[in-house]
PDB file of N, CA and C in Angstrom:
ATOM      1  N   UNK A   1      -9.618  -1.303   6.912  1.00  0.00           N
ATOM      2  CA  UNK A   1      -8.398  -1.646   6.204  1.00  0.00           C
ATOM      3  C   UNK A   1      -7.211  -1.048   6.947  1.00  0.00           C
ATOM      4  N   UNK A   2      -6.291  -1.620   7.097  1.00  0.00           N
ATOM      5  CA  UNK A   2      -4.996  -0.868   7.473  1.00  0.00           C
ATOM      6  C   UNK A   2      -3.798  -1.435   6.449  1.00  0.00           C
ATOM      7  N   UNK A   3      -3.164  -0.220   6.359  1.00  0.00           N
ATOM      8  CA  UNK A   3      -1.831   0.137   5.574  1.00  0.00           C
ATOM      9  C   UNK A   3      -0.680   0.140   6.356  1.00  0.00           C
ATOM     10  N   UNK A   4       0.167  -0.023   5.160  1.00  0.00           N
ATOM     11  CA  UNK A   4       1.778   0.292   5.962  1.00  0.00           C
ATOM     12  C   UNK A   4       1.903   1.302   4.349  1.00  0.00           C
ATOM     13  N   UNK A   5       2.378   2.242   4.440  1.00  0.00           N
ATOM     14  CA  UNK A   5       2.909   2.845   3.657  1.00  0.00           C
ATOM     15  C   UNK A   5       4.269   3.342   2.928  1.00  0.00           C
ATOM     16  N   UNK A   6       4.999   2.404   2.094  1.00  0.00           N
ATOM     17  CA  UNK A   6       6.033   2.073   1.943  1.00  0.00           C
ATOM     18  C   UNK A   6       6.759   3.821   1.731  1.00  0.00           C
ATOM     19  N   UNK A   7       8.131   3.706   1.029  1.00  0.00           N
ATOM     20  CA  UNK A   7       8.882   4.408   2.081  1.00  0.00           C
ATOM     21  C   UNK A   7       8.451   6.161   0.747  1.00  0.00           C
ATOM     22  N   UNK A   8       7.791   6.316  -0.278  1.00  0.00           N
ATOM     23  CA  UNK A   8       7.170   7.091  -1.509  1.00  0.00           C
ATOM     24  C   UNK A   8       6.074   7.604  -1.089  1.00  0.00           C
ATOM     25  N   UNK A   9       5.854   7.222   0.196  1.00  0.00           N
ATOM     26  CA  UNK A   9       4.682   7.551   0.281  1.00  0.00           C
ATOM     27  C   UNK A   9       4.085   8.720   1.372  1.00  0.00           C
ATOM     28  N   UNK A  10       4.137   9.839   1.559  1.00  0.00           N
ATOM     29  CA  UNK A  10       4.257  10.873   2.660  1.00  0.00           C
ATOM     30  C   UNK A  10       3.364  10.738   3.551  1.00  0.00           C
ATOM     31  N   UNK A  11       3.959  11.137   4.742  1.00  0.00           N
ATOM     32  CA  UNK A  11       3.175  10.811   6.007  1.00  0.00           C
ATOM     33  C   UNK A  11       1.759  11.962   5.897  1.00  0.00           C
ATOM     34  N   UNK A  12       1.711  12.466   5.180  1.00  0.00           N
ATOM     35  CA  UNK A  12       0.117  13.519   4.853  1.00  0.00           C
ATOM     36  C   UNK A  12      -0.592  12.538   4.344  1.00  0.00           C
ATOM     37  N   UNK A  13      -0.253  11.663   3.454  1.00  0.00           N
ATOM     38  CA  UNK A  13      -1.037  10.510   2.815  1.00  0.00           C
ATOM     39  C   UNK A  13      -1.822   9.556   3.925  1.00  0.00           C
ATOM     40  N   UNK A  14      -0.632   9.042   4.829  1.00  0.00           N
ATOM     41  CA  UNK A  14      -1.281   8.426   6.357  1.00  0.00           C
ATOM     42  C   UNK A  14      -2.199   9.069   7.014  1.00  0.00           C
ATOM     43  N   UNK A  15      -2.155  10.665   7.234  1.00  0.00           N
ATOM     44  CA  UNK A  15      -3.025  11.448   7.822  1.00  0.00           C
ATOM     45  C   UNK A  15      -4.688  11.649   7.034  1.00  0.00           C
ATOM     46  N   UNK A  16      -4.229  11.576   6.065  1.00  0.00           N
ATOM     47  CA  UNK A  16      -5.543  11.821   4.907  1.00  0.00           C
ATOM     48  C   UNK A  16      -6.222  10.256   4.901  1.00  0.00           C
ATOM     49  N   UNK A  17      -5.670   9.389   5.234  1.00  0.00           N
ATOM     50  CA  UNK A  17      -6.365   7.911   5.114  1.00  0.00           C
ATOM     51  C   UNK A  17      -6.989   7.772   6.207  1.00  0.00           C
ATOM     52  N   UNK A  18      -6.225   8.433   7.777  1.00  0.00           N
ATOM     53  CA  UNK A  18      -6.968   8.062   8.854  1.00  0.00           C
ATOM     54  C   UNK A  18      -7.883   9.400   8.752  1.00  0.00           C
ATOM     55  N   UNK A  19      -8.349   9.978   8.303  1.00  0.00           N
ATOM     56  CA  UNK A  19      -9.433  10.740   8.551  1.00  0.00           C
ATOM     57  C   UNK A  19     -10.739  10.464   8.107  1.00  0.00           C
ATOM     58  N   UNK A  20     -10.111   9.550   7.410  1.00  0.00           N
ATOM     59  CA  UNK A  20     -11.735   8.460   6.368  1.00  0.00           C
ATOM     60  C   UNK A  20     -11.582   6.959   7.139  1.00  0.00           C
ATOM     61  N   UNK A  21     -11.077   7.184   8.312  1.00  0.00           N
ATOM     62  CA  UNK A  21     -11.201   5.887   8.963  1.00  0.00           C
ATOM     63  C   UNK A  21     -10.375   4.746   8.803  1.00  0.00           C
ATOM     64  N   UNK A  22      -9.119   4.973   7.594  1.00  0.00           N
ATOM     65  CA  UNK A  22      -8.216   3.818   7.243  1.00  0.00           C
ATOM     66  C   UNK A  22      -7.316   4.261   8.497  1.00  0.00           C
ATOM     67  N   UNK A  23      -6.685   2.805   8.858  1.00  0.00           N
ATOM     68  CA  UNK A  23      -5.312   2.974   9.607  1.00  0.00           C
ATOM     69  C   UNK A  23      -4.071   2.587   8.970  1.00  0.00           C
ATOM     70  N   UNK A  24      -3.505   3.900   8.626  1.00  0.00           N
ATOM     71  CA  UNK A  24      -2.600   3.814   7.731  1.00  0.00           C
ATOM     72  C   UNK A  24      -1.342   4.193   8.768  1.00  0.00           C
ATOM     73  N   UNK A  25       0.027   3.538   8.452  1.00  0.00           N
ATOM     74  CA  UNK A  25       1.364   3.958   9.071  1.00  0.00           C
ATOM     75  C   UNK A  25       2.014   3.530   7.905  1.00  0.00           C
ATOM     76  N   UNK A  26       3.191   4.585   8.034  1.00  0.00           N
ATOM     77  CA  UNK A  26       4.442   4.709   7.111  1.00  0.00           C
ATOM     78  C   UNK A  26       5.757   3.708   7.990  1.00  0.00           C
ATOM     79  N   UNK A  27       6.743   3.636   7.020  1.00  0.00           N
ATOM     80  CA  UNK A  27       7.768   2.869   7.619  1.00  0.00           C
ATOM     81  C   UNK A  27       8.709   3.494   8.307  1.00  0.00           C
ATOM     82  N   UNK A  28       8.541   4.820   8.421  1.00  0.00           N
ATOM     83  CA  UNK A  28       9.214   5.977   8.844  1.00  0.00           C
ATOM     84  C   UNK A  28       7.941   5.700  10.647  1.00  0.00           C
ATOM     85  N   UNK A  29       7.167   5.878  10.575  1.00  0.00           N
ATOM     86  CA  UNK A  29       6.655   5.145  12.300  1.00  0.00           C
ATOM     87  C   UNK A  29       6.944   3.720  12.362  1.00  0.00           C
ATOM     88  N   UNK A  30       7.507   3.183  11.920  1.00  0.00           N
ATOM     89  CA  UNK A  30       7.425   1.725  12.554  1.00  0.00           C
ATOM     90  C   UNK A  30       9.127   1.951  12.539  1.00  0.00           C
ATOM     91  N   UNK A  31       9.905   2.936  12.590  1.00  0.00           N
ATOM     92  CA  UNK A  31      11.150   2.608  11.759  1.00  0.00           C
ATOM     93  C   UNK A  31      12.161   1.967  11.273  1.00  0.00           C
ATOM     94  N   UNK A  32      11.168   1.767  10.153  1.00  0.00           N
ATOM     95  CA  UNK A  32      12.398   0.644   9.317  1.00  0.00           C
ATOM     96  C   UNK A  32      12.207   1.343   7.703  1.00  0.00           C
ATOM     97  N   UNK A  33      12.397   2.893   7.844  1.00  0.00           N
ATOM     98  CA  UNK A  33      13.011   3.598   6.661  1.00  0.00           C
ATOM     99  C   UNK A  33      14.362   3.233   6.341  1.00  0.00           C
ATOM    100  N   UNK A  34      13.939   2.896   5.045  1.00  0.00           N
ATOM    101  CA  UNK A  34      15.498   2.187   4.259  1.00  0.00           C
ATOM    102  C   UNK A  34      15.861   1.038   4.628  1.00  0.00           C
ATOM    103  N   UNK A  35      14.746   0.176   5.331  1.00  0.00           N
ATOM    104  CA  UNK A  35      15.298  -1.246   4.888  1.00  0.00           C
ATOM    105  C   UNK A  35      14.863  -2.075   4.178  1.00  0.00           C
ATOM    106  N   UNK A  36      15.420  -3.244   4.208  1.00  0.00           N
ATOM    107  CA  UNK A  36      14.688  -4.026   2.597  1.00  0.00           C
ATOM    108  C   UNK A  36      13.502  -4.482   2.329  1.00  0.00           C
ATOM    109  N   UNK A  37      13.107  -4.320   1.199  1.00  0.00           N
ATOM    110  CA  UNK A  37      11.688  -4.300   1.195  1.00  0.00           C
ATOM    111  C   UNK A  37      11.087  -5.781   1.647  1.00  0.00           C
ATOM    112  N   UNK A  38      12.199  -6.658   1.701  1.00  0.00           N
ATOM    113  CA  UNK A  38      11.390  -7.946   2.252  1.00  0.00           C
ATOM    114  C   UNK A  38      11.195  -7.811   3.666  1.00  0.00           C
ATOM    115  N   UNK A  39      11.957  -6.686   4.666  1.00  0.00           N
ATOM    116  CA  UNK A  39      11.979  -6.174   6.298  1.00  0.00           C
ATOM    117  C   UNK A  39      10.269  -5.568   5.981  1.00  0.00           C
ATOM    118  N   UNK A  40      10.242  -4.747   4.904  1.00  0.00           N
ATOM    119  CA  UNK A  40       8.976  -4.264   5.468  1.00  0.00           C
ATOM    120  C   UNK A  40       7.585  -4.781   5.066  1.00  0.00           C
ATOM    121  N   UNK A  41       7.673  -5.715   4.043  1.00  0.00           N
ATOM    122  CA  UNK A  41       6.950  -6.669   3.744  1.00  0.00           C
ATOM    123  C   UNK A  41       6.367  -7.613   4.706  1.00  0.00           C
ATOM    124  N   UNK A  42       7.566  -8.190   5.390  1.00  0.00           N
ATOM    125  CA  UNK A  42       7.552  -8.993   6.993  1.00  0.00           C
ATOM    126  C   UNK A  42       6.361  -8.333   7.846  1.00  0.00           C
ATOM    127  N   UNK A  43       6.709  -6.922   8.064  1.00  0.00           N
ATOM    128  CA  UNK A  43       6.396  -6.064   8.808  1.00  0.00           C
ATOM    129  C   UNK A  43       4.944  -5.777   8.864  1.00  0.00           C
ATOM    130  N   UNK A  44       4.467  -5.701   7.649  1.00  0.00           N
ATOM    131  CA  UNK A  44       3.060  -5.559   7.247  1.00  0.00           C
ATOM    132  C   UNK A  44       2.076  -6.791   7.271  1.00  0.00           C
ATOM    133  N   UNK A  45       2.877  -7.895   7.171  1.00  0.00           N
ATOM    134  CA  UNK A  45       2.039  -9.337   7.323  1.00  0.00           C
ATOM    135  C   UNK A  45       1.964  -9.362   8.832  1.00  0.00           C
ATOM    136  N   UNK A  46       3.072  -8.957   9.635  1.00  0.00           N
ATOM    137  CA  UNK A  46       3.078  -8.952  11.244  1.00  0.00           C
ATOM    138  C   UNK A  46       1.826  -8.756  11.706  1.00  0.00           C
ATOM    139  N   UNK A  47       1.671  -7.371  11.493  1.00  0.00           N
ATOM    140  CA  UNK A  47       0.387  -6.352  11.906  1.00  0.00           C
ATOM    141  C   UNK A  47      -0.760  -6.634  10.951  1.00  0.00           C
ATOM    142  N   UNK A  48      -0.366  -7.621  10.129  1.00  0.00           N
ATOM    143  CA  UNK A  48      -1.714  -7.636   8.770  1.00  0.00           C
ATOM    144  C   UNK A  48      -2.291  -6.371   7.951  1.00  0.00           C
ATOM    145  N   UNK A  49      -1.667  -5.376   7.711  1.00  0.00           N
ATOM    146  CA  UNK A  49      -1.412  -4.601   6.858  1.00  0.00           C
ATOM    147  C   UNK A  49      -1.547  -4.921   5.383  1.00  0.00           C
ATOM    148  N   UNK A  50      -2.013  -4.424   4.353  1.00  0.00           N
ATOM    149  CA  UNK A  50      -1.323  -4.347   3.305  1.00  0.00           C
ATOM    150  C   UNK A  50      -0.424  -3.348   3.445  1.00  0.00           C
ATOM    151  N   UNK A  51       0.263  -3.499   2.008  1.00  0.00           N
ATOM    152  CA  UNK A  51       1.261  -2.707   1.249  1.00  0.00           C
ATOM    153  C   UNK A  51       1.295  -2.046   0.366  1.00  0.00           C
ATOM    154  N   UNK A  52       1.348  -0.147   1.131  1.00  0.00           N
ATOM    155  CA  UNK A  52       0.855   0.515  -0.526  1.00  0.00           C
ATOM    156  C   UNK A  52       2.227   0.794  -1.324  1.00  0.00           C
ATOM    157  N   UNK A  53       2.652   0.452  -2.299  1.00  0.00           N
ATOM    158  CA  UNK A  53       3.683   1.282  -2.868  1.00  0.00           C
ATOM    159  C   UNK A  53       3.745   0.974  -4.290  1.00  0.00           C
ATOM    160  N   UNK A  54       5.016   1.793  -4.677  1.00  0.00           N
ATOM    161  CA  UNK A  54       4.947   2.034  -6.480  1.00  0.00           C
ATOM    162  C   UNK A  54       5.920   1.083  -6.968  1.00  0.00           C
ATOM    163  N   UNK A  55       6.809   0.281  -6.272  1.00  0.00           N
ATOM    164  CA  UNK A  55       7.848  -0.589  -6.324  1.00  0.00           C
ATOM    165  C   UNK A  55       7.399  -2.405  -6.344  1.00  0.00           C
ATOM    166  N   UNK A  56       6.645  -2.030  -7.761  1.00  0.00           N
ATOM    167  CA  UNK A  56       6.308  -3.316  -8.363  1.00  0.00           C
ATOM    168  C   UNK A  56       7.015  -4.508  -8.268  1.00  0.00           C
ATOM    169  N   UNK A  57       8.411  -4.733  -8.773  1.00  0.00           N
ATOM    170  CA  UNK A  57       9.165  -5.682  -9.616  1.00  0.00           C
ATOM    171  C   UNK A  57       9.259  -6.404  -7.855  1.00  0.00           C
ATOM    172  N   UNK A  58       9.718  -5.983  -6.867  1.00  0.00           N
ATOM    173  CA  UNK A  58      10.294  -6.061  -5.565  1.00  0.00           C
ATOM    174  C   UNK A  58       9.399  -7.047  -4.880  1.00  0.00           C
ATOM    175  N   UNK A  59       8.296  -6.053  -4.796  1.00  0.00           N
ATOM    176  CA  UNK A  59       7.080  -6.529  -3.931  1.00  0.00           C
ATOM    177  C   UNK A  59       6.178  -7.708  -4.774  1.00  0.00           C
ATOM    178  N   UNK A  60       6.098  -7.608  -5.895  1.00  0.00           N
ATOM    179  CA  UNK A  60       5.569  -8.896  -6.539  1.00  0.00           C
ATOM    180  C   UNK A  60       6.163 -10.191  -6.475  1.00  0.00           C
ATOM    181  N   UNK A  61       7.565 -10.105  -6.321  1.00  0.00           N
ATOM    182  CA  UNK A  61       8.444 -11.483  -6.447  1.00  0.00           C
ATOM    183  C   UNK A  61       8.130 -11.424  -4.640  1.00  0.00           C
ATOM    184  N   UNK A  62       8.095 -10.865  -4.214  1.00  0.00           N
ATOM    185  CA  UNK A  62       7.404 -11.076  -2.121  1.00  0.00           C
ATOM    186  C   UNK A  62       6.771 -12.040  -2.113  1.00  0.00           C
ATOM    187  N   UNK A  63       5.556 -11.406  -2.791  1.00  0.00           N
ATOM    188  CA  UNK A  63       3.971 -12.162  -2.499  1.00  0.00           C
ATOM    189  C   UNK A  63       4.311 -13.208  -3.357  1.00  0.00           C
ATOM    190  N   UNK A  64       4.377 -13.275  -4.513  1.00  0.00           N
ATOM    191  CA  UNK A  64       4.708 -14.995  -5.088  1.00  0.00           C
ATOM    192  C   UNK A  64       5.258 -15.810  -4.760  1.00  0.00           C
ATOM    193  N   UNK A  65       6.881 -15.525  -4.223  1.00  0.00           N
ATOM    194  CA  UNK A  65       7.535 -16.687  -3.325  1.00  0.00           C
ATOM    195  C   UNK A  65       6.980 -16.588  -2.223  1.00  0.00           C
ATOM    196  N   UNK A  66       5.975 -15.457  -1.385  1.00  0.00           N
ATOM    197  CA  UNK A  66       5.314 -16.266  -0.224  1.00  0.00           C
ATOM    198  C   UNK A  66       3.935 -17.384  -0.379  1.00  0.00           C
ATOM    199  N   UNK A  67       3.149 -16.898  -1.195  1.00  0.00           N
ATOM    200  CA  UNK A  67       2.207 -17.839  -1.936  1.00  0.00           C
ATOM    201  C   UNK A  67       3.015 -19.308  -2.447  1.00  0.00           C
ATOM    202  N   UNK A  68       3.932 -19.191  -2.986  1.00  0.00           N
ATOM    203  CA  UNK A  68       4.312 -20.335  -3.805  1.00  0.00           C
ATOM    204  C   UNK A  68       5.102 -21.330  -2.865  1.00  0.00           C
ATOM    205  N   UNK A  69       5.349 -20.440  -1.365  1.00  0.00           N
ATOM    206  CA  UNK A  69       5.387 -21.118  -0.339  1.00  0.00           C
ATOM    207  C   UNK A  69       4.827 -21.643   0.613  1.00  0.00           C
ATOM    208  N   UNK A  70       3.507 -21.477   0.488  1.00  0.00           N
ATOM    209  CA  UNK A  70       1.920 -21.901   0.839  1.00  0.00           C
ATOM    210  C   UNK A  70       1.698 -20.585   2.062  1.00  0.00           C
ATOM    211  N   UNK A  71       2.290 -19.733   2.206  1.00  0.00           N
ATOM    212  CA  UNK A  71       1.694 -18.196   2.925  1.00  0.00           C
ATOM    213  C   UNK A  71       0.816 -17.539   2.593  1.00  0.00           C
ATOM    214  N   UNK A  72       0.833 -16.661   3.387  1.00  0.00           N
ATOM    215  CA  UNK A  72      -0.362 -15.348   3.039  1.00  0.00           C
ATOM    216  C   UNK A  72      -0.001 -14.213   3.308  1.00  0.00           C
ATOM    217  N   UNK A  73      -0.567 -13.510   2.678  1.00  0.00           N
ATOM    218  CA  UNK A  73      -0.608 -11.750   3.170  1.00  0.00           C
ATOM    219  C   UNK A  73      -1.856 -11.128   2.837  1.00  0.00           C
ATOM    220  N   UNK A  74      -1.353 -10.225   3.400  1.00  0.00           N
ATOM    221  CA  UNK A  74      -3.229  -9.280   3.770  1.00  0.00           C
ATOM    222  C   UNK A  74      -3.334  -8.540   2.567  1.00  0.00           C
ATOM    223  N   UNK A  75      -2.105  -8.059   1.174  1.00  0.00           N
ATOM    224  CA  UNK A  75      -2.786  -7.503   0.064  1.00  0.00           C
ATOM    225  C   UNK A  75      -1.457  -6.503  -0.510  1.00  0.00           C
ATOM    226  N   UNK A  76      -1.525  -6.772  -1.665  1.00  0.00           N
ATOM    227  CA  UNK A  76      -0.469  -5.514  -2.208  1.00  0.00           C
ATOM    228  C   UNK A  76      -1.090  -4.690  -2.396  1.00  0.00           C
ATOM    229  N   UNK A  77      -1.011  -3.606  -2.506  1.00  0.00           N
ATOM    230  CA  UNK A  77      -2.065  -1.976  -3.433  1.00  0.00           C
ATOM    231  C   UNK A  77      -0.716  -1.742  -4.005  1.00  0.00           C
ATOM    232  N   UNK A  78      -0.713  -1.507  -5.451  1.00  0.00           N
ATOM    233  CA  UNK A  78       0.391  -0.399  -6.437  1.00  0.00           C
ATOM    234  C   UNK A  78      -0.328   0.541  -6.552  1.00  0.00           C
ATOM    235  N   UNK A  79       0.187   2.036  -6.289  1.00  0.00           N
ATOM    236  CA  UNK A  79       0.253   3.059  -6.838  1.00  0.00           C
ATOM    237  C   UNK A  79       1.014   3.525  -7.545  1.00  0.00           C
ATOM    238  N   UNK A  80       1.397   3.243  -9.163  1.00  0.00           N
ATOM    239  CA  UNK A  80       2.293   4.138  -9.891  1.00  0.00           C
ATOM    240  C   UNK A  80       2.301   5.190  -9.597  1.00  0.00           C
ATOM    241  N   UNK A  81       3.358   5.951  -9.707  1.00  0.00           N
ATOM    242  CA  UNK A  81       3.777   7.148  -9.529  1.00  0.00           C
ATOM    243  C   UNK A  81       3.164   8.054 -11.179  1.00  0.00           C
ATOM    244  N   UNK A  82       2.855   7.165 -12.056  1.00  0.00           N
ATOM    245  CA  UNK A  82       2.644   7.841 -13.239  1.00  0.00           C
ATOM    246  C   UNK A  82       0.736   7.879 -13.681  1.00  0.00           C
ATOM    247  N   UNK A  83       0.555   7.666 -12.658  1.00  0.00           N
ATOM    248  CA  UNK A  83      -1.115   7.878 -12.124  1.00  0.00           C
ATOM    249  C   UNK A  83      -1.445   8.345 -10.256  1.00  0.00           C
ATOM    250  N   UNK A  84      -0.088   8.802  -9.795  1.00  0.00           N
ATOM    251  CA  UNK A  84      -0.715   9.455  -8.696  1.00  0.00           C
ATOM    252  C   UNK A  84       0.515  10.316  -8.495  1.00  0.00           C
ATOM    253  N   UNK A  85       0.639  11.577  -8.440  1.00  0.00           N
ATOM    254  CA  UNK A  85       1.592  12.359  -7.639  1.00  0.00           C
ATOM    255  C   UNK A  85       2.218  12.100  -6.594  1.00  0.00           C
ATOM    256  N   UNK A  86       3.388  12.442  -6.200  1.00  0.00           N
ATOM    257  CA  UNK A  86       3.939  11.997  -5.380  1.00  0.00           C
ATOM    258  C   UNK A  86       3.749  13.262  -4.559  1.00  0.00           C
ATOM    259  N   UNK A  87       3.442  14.338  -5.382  1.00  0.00           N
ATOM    260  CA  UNK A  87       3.554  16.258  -4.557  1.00  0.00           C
ATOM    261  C   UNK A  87       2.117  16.161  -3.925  1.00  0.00           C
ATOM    262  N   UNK A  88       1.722  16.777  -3.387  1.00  0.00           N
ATOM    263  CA  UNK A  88       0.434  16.917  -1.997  1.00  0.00           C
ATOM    264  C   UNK A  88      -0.414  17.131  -2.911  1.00  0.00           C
ATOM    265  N   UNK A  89      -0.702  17.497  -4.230  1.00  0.00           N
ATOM    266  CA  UNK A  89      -2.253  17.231  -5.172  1.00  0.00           C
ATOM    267  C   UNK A  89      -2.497  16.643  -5.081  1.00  0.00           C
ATOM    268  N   UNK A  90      -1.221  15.268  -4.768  1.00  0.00           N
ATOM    269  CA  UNK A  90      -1.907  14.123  -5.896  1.00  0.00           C
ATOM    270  C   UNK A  90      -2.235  12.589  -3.878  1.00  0.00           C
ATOM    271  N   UNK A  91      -2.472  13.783  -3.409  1.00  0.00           N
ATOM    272  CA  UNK A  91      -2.815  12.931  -1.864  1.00  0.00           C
ATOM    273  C   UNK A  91      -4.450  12.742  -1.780  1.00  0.00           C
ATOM    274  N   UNK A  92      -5.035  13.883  -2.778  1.00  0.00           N
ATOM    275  CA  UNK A  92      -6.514  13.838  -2.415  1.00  0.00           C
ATOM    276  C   UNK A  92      -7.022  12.707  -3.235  1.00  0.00           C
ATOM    277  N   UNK A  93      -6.702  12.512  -5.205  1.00  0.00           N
ATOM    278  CA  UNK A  93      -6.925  11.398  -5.802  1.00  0.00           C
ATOM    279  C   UNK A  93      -6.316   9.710  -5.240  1.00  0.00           C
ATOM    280  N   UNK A  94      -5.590   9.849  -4.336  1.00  0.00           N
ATOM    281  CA  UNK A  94      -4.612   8.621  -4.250  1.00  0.00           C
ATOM    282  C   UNK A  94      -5.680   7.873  -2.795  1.00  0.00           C
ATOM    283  N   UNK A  95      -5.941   9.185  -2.136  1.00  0.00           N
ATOM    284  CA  UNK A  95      -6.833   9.040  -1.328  1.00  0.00           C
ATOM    285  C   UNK A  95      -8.281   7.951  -1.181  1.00  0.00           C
ATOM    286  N   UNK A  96      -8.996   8.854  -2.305  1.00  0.00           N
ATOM    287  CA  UNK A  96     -10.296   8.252  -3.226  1.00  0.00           C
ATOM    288  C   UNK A  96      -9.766   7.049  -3.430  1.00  0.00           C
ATOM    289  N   UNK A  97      -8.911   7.073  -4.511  1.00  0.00           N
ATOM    290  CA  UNK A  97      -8.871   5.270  -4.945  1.00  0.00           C
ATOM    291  C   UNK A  97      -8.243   4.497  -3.698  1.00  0.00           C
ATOM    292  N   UNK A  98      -7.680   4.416  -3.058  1.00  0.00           N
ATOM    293  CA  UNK A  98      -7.897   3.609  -1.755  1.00  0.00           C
ATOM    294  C   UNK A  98      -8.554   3.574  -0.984  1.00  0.00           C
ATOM    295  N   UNK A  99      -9.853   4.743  -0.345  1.00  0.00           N
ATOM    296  CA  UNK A  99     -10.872   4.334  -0.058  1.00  0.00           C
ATOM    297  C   UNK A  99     -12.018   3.519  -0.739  1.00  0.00           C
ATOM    298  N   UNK A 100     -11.755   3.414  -1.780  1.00  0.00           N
ATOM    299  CA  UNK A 100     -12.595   2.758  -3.067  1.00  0.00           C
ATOM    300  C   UNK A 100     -12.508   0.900  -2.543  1.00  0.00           C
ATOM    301  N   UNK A 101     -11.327   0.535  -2.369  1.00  0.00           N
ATOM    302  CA  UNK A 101     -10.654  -0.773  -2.194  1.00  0.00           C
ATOM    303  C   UNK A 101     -11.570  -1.277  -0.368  1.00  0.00           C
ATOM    304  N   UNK A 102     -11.704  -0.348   0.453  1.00  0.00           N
ATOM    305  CA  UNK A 102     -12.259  -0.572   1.355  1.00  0.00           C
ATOM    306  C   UNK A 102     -13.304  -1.825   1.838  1.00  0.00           C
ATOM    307  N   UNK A 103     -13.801  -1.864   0.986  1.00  0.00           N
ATOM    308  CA  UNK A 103     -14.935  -3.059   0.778  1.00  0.00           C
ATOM    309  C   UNK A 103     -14.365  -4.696   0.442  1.00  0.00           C
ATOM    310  N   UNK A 104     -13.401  -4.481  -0.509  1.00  0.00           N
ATOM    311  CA  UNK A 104     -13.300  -5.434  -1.098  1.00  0.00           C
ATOM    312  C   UNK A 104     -12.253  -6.037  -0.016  1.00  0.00           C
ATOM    313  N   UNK A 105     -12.472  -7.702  -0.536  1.00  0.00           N
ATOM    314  CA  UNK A 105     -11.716  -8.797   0.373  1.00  0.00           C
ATOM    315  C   UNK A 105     -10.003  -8.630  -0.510  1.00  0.00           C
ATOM    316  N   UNK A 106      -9.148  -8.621  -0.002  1.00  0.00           N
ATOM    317  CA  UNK A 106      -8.294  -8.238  -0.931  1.00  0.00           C
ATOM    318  C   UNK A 106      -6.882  -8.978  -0.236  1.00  0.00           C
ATOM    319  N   UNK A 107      -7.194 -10.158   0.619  1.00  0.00           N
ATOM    320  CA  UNK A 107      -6.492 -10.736   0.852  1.00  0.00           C
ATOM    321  C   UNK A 107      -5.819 -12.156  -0.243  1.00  0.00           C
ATOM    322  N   UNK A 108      -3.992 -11.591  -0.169  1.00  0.00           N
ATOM    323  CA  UNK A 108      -2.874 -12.599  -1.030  1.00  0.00           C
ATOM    324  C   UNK A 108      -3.804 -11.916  -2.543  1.00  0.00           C
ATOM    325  N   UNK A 109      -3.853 -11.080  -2.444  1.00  0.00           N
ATOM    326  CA  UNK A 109      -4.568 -10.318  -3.812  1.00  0.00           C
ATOM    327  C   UNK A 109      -3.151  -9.002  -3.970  1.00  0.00           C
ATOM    328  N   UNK A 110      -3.106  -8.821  -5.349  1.00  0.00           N
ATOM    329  CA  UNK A 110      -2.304  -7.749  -5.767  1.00  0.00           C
ATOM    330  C   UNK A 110      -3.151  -6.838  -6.535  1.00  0.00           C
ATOM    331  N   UNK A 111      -3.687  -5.408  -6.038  1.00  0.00           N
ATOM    332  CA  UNK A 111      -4.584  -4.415  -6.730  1.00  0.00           C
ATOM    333  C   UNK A 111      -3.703  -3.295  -7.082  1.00  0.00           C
ATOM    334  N   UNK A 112      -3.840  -2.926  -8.713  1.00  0.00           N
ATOM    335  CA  UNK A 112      -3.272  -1.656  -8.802  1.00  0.00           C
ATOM    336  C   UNK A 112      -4.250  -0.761  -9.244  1.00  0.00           C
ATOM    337  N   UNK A 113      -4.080   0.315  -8.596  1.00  0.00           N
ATOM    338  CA  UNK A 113      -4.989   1.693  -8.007  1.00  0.00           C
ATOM    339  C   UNK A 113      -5.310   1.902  -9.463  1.00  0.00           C
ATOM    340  N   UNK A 114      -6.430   2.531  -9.874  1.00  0.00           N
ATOM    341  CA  UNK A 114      -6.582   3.559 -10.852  1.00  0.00           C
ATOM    342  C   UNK A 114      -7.097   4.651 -10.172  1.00  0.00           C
ATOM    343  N   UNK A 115      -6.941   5.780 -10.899  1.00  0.00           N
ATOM    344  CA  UNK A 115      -7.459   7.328 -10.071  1.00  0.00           C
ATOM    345  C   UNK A 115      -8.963   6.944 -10.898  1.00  0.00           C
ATOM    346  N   UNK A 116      -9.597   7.554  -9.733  1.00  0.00           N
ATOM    347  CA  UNK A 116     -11.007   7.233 -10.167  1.00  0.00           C
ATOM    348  C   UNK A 116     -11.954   7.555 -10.851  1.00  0.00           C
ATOM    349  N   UNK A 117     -11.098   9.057 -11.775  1.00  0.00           N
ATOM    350  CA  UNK A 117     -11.919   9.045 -13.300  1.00  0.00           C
ATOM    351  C   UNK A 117     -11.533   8.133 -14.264  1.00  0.00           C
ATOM    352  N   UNK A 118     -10.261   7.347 -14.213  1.00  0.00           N
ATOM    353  CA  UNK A 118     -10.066   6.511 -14.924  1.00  0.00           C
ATOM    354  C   UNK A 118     -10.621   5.238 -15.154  1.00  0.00           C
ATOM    355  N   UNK A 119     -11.717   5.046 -14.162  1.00  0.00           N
ATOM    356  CA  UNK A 119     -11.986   3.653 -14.162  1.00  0.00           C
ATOM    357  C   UNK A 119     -13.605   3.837 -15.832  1.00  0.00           C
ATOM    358  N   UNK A 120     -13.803   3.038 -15.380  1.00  0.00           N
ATOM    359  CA  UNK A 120     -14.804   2.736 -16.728  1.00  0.00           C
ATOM    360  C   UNK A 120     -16.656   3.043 -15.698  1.00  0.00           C
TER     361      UNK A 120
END
């Protein structure tokens, strides 16, 4: 799987993903910190990336007007911020549940994370 890690998301998080084998980059390495989320949206379909971030409303109207424009993308991931820390605890659970996603085909798919005692 590879990530782009939108702009919430700390570059320890990238480091902790590639150590379990994800290739994860922030928008702060590609740099296009602080630009619009449809720049880094672009950006992640480029390289075929998904997109991890907590900025729902933005990134959902992305993927629908690109779908509803007969496109594709390689996958949203949401991480709320109100199920994963944004402070370095919350890098080891945020971790888990995106290695969890690993398997799955998750392409023009929108997945939001649960921490992984939460699941059933």
């Amino acid at each position: 799987m590879k990530l782009l890690l939108d702009e919430m998301n700390p570059r320890a998080l990238a480091e902790a993903l590639g150590q379990i084998g994800i290739d994860a980059v922030t928008v702060a390495d590609l740099r296009i910190s602080g630009a619009p989320d449809s720049e880094v949206f672009a950006a992640a379909r480029a390289d075929k990336r998904a997109v991890l971030t907590e900025n729902v409303a933005d990134f959902i109207r992305l993927a629908a007007e690109l779908l509803t424009a007969g496109g594709h993308h390689s996958r949203l991931v949401i991480a709320l911020s109100s199920r994963f820390s944004r402070r370095p605890a919350g890098i080891g659970p945020l971790t888990t549940a995106v290695a969890a996603l690993v398997a799955e085909d998750l392409n023009d798919r929108v997945v939001y994370l649960q921490r992984c005692h939460d699941r059933p």
